[in-house]
C-alpha atoms as a PDB file:
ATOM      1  CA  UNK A   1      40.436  18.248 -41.120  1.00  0.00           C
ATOM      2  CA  UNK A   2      37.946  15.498 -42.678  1.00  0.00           C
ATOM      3  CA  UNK A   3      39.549  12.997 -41.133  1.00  0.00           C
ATOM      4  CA  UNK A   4      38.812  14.571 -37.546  1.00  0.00           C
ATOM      5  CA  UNK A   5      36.035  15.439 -38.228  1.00  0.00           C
ATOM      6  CA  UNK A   6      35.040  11.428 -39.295  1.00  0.00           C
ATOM      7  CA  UNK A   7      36.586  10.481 -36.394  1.00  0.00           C
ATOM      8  CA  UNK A   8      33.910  12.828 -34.167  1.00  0.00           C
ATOM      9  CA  UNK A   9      31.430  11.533 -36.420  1.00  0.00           C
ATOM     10  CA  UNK A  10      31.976   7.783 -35.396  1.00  0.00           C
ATOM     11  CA  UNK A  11      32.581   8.460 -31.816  1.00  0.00           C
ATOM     12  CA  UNK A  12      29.950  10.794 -31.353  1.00  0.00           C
ATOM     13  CA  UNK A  13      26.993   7.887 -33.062  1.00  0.00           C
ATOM     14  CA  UNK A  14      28.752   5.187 -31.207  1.00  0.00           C
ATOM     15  CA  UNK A  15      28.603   7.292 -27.613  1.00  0.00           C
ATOM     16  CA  UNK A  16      24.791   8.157 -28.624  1.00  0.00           C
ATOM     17  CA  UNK A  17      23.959   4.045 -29.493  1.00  0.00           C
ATOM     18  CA  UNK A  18      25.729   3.034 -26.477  1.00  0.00           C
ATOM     19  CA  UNK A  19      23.546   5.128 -24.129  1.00  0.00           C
ATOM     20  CA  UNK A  20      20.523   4.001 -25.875  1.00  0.00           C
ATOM     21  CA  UNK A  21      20.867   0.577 -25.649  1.00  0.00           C
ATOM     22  CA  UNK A  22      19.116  -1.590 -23.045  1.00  0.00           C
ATOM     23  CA  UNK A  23      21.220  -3.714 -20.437  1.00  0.00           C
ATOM     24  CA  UNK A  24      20.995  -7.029 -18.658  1.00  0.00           C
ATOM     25  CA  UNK A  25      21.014  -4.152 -15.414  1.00  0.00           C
ATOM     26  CA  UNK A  26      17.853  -2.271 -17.114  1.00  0.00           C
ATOM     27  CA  UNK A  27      15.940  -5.657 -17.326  1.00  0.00           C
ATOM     28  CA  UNK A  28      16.393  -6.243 -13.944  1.00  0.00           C
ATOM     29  CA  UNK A  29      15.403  -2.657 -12.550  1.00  0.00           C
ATOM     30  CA  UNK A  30      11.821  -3.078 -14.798  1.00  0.00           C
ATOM     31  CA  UNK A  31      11.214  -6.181 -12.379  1.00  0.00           C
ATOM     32  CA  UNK A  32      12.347  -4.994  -9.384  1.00  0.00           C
ATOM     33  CA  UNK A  33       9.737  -2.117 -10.261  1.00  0.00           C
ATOM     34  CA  UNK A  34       6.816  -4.909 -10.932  1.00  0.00           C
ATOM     35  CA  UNK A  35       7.998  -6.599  -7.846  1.00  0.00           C
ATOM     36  CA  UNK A  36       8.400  -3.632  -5.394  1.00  0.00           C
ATOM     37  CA  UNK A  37       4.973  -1.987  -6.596  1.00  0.00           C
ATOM     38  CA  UNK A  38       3.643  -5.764  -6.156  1.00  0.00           C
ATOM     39  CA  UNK A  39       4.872  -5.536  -2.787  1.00  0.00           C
ATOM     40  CA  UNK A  40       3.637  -2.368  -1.604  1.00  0.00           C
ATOM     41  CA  UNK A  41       0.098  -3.053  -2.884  1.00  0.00           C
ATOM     42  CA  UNK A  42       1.400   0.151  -5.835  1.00  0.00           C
ATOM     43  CA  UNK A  43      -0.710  -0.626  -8.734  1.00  0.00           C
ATOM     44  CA  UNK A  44       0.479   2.594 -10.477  1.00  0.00           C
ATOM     45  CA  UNK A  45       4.682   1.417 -10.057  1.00  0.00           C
ATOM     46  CA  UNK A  46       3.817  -1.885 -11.495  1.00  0.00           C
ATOM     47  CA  UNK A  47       1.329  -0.253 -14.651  1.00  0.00           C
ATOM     48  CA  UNK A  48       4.385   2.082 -14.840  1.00  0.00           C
ATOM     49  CA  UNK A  49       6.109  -1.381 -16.144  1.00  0.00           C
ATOM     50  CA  UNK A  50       3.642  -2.420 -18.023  1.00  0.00           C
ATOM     51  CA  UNK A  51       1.988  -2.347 -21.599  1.00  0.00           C
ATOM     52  CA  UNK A  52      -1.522  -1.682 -21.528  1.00  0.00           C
ATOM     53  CA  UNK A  53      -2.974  -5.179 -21.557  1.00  0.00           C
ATOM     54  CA  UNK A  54      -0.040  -7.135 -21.214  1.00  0.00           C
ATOM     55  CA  UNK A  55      -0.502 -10.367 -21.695  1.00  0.00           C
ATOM     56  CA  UNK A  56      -0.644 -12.807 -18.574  1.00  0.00           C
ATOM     57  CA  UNK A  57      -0.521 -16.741 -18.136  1.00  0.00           C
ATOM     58  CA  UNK A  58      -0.046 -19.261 -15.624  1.00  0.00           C
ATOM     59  CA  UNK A  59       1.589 -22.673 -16.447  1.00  0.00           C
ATOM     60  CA  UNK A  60       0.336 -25.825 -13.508  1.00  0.00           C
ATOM     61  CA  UNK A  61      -0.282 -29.010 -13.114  1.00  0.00           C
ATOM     62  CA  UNK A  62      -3.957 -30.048 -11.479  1.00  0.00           C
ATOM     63  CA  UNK A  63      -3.254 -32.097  -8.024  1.00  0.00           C
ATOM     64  CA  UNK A  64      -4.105 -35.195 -10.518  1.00  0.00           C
ATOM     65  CA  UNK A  65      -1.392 -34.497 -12.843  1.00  0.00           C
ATOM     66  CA  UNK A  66      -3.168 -32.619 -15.951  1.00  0.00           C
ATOM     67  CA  UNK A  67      -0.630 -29.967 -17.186  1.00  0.00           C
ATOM     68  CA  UNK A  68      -3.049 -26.807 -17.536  1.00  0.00           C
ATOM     69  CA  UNK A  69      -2.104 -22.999 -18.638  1.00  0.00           C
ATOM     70  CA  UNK A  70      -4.165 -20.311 -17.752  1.00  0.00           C
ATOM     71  CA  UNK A  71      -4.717 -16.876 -18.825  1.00  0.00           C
ATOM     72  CA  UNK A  72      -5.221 -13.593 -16.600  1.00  0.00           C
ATOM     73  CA  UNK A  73      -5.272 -10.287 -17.331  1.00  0.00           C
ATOM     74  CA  UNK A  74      -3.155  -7.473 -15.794  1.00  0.00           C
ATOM     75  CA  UNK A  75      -6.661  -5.595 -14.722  1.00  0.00           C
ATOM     76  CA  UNK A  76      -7.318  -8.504 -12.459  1.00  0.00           C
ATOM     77  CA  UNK A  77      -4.328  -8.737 -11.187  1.00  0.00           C
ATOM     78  CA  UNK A  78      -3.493  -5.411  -9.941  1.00  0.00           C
ATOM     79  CA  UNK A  79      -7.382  -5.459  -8.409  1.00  0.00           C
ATOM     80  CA  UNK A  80      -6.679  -7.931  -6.580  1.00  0.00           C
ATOM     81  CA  UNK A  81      -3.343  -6.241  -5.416  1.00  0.00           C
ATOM     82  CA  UNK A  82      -5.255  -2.781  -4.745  1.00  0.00           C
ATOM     83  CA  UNK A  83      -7.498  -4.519  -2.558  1.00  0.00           C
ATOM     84  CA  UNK A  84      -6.035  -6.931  -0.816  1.00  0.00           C
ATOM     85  CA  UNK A  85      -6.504  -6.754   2.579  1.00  0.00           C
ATOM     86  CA  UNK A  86      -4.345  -5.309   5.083  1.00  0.00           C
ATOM     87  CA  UNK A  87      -3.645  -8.271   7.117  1.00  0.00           C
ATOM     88  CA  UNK A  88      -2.612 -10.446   4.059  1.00  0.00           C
ATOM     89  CA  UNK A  89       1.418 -10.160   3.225  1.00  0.00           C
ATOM     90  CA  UNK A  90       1.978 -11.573  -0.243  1.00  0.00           C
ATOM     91  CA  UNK A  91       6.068 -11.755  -0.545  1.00  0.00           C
ATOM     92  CA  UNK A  92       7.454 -13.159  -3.621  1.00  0.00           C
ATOM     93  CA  UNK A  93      11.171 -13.767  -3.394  1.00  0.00           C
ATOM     94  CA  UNK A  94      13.281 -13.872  -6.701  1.00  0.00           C
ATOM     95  CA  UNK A  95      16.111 -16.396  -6.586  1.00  0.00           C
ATOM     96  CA  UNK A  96      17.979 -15.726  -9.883  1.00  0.00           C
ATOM     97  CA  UNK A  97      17.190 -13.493 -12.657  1.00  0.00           C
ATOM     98  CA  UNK A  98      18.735 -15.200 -16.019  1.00  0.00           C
ATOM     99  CA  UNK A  99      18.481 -11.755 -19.052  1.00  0.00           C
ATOM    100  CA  UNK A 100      19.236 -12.247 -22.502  1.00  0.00           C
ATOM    101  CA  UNK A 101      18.355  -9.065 -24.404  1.00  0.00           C
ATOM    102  CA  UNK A 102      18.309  -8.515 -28.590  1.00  0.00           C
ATOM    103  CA  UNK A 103      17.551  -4.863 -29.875  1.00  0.00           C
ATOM    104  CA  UNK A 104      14.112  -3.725 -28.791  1.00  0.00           C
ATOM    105  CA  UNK A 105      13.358  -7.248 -27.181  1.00  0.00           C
ATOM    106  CA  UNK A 106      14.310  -8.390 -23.812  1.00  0.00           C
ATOM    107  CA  UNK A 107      13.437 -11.753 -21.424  1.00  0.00           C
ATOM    108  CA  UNK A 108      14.107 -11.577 -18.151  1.00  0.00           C
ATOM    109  CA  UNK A 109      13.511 -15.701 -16.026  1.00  0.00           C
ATOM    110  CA  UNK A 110      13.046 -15.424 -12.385  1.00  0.00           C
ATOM    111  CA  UNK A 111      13.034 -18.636 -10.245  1.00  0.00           C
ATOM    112  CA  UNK A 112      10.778 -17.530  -7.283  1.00  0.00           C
ATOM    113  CA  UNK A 113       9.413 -18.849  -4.187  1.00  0.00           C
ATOM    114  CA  UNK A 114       6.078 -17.620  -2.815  1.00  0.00           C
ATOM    115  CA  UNK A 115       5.135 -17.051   0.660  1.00  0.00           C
ATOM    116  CA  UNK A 116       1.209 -16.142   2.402  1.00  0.00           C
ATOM    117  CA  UNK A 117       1.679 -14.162   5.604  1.00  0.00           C
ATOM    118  CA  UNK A 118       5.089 -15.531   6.143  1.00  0.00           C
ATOM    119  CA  UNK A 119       4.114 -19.296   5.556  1.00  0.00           C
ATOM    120  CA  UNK A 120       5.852 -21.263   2.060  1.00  0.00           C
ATOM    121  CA  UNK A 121       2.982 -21.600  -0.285  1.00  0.00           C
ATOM    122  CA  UNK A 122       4.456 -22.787  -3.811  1.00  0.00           C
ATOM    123  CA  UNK A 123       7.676 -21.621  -5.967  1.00  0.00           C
ATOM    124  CA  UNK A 124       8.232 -21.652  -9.532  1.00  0.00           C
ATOM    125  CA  UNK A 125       9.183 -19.313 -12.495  1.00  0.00           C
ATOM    126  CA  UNK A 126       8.406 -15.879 -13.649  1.00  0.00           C
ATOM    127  CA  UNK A 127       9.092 -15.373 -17.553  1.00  0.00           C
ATOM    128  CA  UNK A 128       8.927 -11.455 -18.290  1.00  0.00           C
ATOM    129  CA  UNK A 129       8.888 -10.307 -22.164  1.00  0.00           C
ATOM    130  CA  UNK A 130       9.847  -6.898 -22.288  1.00  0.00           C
ATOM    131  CA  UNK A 131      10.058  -4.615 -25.555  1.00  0.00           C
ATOM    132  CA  UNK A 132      10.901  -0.861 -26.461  1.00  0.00           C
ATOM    133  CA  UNK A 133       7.673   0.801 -27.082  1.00  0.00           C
ATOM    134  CA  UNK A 134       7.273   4.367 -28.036  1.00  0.00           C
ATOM    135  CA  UNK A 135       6.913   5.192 -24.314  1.00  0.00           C
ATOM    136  CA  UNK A 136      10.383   3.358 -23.333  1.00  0.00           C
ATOM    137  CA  UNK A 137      11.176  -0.152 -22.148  1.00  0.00           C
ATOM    138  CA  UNK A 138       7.927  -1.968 -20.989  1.00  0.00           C
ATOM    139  CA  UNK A 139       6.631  -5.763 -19.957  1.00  0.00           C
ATOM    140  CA  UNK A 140       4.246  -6.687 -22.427  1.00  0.00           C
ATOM    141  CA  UNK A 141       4.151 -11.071 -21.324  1.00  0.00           C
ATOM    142  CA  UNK A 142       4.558 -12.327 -18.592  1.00  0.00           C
ATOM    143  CA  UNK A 143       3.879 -16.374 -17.633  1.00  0.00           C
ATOM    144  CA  UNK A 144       5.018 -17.947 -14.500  1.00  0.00           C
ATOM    145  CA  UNK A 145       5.110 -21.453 -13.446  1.00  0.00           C
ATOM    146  CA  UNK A 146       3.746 -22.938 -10.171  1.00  0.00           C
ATOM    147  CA  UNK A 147       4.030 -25.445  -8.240  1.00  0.00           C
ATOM    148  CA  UNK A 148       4.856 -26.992  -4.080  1.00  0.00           C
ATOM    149  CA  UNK A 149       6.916 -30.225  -5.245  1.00  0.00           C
ATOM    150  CA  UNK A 150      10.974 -29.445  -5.911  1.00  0.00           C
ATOM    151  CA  UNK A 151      11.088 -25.849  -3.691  1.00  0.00           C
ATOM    152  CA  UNK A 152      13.000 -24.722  -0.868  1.00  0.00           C
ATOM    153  CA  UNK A 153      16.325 -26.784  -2.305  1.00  0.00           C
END
C-alpha cells in the first residue's frame, strides 16, 4: 500500500511540473503575440506580452561606421503603433526563431527583415528576454539589431 501510494506521489508531482514548465513552443507563441498585435496596430495584444516597462534597445551602426545602441521605451513604441497612420503597412517578417529556455528565464533570437508599405527597408535581429512573473510568462528585454548591408540572402 505505501509503495503505491509513493508511486502516485511521484507521478502525480512529475505530471504537475511537466505542465508547468515553459517550452521552446510557449516562447514562440509570446512573439507571435508581440508580432501579430504589432501587426494589427493592437497595443493591448502586445502589452498583454509585456512587463510593464520592459526594457527596449536598438543596436546600429551610423552611415559613417560608429557602432551606436539606443534605448526606447515600450510607451513610445506602442504610440507610435496606435497611431500610425492608416496608409502606412509596417510588416516585419521573422526568419528563424533560435529558444533556449532555463527555469523562469527564456530568450527567444529572431532574424527579421523589415518592410515600409511593401518596399525592403533594413533586416536584422530581434533578441526577446522573457521571464515568469507572478502574472505568467512575460517579455521584459527586448534589443534588436539593424541594418540594409547582408539582407535578403
Amino acid at each position: 500500500m505505501k509503495a503505491s501510494f509513493f508511486l502516485f506521489f511521484i507521478f502525480s508531482f512529475t505530471s504537475l511540473y511537466a505542465q508547468q514548465s515553459f517550452t521552446e513552443a510557449d516562447a514562440k507563441r509570446l512573439v507571435d503575440t508581440f508580432f501579430e498585435g504589432f501587426h494589427k496596430g493592437d497595443t493591448i495584444k502586445m502589452r498583454s506580452v509585456m512587463v510593464p516597462g520592459a526594457v527596449m534597445q536598438t543596436a546600429f551602426a551610423t552611415p559613417d561606421g560608429k557602432n551606436m545602441l539606443s534605448e526606447g521605451s515600450v510607451d513610445k513604441l506602442l504610440d507610435a503603433i496606435a497611431n500610425r497612420p492608416a496608409e502606412q503597412v509596417w510588416e516585419e517578417k521573422i526568419l528563424d526563431y533560435k529558444v533556449q529556455v532555463d527555469g523562469n528565464l527564456a530568450h527567444v533570437w529572431t532574424p527579421y527583415e523589415f518592410w515600409f508599405n511593401g518596399s525592403f527597408s533594413h533586416c536584422g535581429a530581434n533578441a526577446f528576454t522573457m521571464a515568469k512573473t507572478d502574472g505568467g510568462w512575460k517579455i521584459i528585454h527586448l534589443i534588436d539589431s539593424r541594418r540594409k548591408e547582408g539582407c535578403l540572402e
